[in-house]
C-alpha atoms as a PDB file:
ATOM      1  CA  UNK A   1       0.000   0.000   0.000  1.00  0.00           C
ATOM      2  CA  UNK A   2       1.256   3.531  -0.902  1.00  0.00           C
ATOM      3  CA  UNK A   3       2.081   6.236   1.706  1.00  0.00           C
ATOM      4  CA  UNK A   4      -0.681   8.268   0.656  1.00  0.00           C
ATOM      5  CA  UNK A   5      -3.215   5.827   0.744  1.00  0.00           C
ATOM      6  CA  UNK A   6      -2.433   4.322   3.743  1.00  0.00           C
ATOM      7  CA  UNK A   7      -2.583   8.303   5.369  1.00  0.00           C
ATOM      8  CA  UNK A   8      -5.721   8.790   3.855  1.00  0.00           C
ATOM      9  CA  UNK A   9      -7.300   6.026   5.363  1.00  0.00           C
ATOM     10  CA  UNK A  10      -5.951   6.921   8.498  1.00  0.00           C
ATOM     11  CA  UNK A  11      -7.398  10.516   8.362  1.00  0.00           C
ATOM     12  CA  UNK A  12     -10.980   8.648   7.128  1.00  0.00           C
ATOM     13  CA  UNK A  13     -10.834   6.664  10.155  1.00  0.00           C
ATOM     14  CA  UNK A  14      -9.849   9.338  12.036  1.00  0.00           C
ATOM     15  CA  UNK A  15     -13.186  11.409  10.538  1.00  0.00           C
ATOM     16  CA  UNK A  16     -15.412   8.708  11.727  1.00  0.00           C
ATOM     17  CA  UNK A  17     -14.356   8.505  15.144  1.00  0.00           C
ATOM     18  CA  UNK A  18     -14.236  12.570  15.468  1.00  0.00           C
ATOM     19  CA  UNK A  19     -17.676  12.718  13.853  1.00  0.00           C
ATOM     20  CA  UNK A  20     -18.793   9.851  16.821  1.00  0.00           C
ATOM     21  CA  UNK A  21     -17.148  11.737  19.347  1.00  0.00           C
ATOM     22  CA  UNK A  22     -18.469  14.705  18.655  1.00  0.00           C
ATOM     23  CA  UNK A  23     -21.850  12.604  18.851  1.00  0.00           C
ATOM     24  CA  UNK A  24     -20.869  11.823  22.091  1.00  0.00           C
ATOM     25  CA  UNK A  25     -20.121  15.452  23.317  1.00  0.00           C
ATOM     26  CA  UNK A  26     -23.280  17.446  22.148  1.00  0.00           C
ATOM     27  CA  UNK A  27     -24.918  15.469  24.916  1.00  0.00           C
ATOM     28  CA  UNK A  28     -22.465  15.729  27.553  1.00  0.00           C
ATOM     29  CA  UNK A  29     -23.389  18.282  30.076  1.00  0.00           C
ATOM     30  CA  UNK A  30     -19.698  18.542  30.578  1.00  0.00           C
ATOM     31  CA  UNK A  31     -19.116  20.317  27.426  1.00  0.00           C
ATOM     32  CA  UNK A  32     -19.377  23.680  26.661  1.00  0.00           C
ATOM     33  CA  UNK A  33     -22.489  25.099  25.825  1.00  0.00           C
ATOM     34  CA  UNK A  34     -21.294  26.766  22.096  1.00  0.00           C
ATOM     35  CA  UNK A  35     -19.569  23.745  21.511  1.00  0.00           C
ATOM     36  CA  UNK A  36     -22.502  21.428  22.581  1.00  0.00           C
ATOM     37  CA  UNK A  37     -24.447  23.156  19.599  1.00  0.00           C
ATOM     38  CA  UNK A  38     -21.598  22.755  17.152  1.00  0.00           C
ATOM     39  CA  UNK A  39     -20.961  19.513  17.927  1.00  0.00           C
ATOM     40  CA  UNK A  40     -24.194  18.663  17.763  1.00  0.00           C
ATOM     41  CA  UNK A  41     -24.808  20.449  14.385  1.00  0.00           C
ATOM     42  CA  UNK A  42     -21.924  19.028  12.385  1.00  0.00           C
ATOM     43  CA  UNK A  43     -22.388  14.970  14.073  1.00  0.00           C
ATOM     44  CA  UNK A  44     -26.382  15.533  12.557  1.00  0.00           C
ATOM     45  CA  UNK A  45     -25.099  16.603   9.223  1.00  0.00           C
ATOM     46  CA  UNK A  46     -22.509  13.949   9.440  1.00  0.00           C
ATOM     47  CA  UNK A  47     -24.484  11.196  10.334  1.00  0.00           C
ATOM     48  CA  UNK A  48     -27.247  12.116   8.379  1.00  0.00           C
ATOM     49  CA  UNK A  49     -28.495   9.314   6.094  1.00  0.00           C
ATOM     50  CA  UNK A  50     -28.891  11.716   3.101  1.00  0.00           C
ATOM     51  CA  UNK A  51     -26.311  15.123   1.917  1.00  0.00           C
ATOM     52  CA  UNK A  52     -27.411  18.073   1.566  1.00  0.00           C
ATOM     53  CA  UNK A  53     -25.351  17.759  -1.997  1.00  0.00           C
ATOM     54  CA  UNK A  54     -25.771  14.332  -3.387  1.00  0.00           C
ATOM     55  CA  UNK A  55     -22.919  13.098  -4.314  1.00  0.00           C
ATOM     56  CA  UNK A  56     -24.140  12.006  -7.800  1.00  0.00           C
ATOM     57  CA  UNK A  57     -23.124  15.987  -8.546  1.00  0.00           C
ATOM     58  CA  UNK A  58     -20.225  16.177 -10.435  1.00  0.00           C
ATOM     59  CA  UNK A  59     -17.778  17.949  -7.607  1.00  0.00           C
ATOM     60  CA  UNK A  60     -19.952  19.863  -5.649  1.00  0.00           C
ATOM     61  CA  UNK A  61     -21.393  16.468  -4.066  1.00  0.00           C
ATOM     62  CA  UNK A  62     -17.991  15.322  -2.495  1.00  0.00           C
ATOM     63  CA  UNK A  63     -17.631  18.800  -1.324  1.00  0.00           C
ATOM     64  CA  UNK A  64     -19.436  18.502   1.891  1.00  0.00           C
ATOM     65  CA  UNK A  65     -17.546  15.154   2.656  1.00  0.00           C
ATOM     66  CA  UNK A  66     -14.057  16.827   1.418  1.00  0.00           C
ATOM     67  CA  UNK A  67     -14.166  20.075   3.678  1.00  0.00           C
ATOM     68  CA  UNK A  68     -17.812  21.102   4.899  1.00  0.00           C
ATOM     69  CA  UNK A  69     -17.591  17.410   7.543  1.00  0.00           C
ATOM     70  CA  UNK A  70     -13.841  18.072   8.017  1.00  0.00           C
ATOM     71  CA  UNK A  71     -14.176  22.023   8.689  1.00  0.00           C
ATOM     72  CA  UNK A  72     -17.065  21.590  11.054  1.00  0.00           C
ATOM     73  CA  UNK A  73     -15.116  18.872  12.767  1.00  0.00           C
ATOM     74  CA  UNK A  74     -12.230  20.825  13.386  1.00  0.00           C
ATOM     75  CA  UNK A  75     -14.137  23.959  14.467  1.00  0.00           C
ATOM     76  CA  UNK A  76     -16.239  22.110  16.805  1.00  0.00           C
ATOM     77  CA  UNK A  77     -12.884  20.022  18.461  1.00  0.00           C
ATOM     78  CA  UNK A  78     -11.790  23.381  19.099  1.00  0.00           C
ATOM     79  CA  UNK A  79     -14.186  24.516  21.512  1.00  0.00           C
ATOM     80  CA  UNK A  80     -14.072  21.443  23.473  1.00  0.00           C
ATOM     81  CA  UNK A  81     -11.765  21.230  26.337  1.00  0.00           C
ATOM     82  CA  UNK A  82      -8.490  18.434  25.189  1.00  0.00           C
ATOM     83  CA  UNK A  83      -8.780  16.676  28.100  1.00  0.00           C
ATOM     84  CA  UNK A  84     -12.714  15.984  27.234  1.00  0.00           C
ATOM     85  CA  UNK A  85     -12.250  15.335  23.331  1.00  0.00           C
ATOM     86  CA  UNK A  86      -9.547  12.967  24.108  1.00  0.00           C
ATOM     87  CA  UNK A  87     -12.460  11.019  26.218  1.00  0.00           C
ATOM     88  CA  UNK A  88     -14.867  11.436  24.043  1.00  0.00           C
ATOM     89  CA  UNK A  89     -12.844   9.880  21.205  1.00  0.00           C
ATOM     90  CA  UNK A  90     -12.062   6.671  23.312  1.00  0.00           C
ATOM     91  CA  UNK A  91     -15.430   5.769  23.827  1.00  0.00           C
ATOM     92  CA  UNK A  92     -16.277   6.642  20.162  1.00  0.00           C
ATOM     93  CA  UNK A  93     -13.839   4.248  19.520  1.00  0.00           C
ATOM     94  CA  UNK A  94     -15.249   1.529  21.798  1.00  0.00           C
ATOM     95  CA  UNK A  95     -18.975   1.604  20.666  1.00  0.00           C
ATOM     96  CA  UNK A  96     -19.902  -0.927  18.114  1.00  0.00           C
ATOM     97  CA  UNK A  97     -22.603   0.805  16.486  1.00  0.00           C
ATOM     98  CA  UNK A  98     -22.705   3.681  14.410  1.00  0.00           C
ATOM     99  CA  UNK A  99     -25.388   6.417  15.381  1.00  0.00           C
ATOM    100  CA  UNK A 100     -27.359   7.634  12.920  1.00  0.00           C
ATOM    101  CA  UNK A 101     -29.109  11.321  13.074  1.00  0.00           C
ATOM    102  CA  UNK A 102     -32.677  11.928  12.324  1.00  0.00           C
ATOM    103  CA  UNK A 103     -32.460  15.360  13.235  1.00  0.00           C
ATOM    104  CA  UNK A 104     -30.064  15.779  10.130  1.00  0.00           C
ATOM    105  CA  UNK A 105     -32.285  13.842   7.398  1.00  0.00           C
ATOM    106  CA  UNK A 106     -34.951  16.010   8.846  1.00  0.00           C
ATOM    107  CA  UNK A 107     -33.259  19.457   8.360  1.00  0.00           C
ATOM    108  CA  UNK A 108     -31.807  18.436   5.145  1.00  0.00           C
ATOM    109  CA  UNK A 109     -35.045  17.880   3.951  1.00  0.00           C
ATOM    110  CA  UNK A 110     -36.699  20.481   5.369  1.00  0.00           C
ATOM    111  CA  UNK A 111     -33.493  22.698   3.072  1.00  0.00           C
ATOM    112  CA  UNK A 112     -34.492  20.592  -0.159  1.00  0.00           C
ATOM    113  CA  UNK A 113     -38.382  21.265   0.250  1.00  0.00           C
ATOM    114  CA  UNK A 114     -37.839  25.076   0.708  1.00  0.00           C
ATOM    115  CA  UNK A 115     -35.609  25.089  -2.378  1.00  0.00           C
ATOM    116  CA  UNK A 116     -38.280  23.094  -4.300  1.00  0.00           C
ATOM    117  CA  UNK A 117     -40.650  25.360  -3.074  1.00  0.00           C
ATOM    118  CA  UNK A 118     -38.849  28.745  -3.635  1.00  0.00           C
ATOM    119  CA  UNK A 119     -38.184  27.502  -7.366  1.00  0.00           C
ATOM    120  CA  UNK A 120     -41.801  26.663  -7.640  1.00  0.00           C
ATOM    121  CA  UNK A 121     -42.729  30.073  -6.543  1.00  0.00           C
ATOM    122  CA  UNK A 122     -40.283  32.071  -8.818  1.00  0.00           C
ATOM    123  CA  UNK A 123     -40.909  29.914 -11.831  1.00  0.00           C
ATOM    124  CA  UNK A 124     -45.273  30.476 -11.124  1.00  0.00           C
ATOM    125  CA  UNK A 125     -44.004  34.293 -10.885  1.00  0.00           C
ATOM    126  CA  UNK A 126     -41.745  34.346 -13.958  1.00  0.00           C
ATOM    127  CA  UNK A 127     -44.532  32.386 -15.913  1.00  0.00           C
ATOM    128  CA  UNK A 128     -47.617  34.656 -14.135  1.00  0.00           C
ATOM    129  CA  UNK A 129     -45.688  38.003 -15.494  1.00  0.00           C
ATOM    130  CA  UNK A 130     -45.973  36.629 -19.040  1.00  0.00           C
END
């Protein structure tokens, strides 16, 4: 196996866990309330059965894995205490199952419906005008 495939799986792994941490700390009462919410944000988006771009879209749908996940991760490990995150990431690494987040496939579709429904409204307006 190549160096850089062998790092990149590494840094996947190391996604996974973070994203199941992070799980772990939005409902810790230990962490910080700001980064409660942000960890709790970025583990629905990332655990979220659907993306908000599908990745059947030519770039723009691996964009959200490629640096959207990986941004939110590392703003969100940020404003959790070391000492915590390092906890947190040992008993990510020790569950079995993967969470899922309904609370993600929920707001991601409640984004999708508005855009379907703001489209629907400006294309009735543009064809009303006519």
């Amino acid at each position: 196996m190549t160096g850089w495939l062998s790092s990149a799986k590494r840094w996947a792994r190391a996604i996974k866990r973070d994203v199941v941490a992070l799980w772990i700390a939005a409902r810790d009462p230990r962490t910080p309330a700001a980064a409660r919410i942000v960890a709790a944000i970025v583990a629905a988006y990332a655990l979220s059965p659907v993306d908000l771009i599908p990745d059947f879209i030519p770039v723009l749908g691996y964009l959200d894995d490629l640096l959207i996940v990986p941004l939110g991760i590392l703003w969100a490990v940020r404003l959790i205490p070391a000492p915590l995150m390092e906890e947190f990431r040992a008993r990510a690494v020790r569950r079995t199952d993967r969470p899922t987040s309904r609370a993600g496939l929920i707001a991601i579709v409640a984004i999708w419906l508005a855009a379907a429904i703001a489209a629907a409204l400006l294309a009735w307006s543009r064809l009303a005008a006519r």
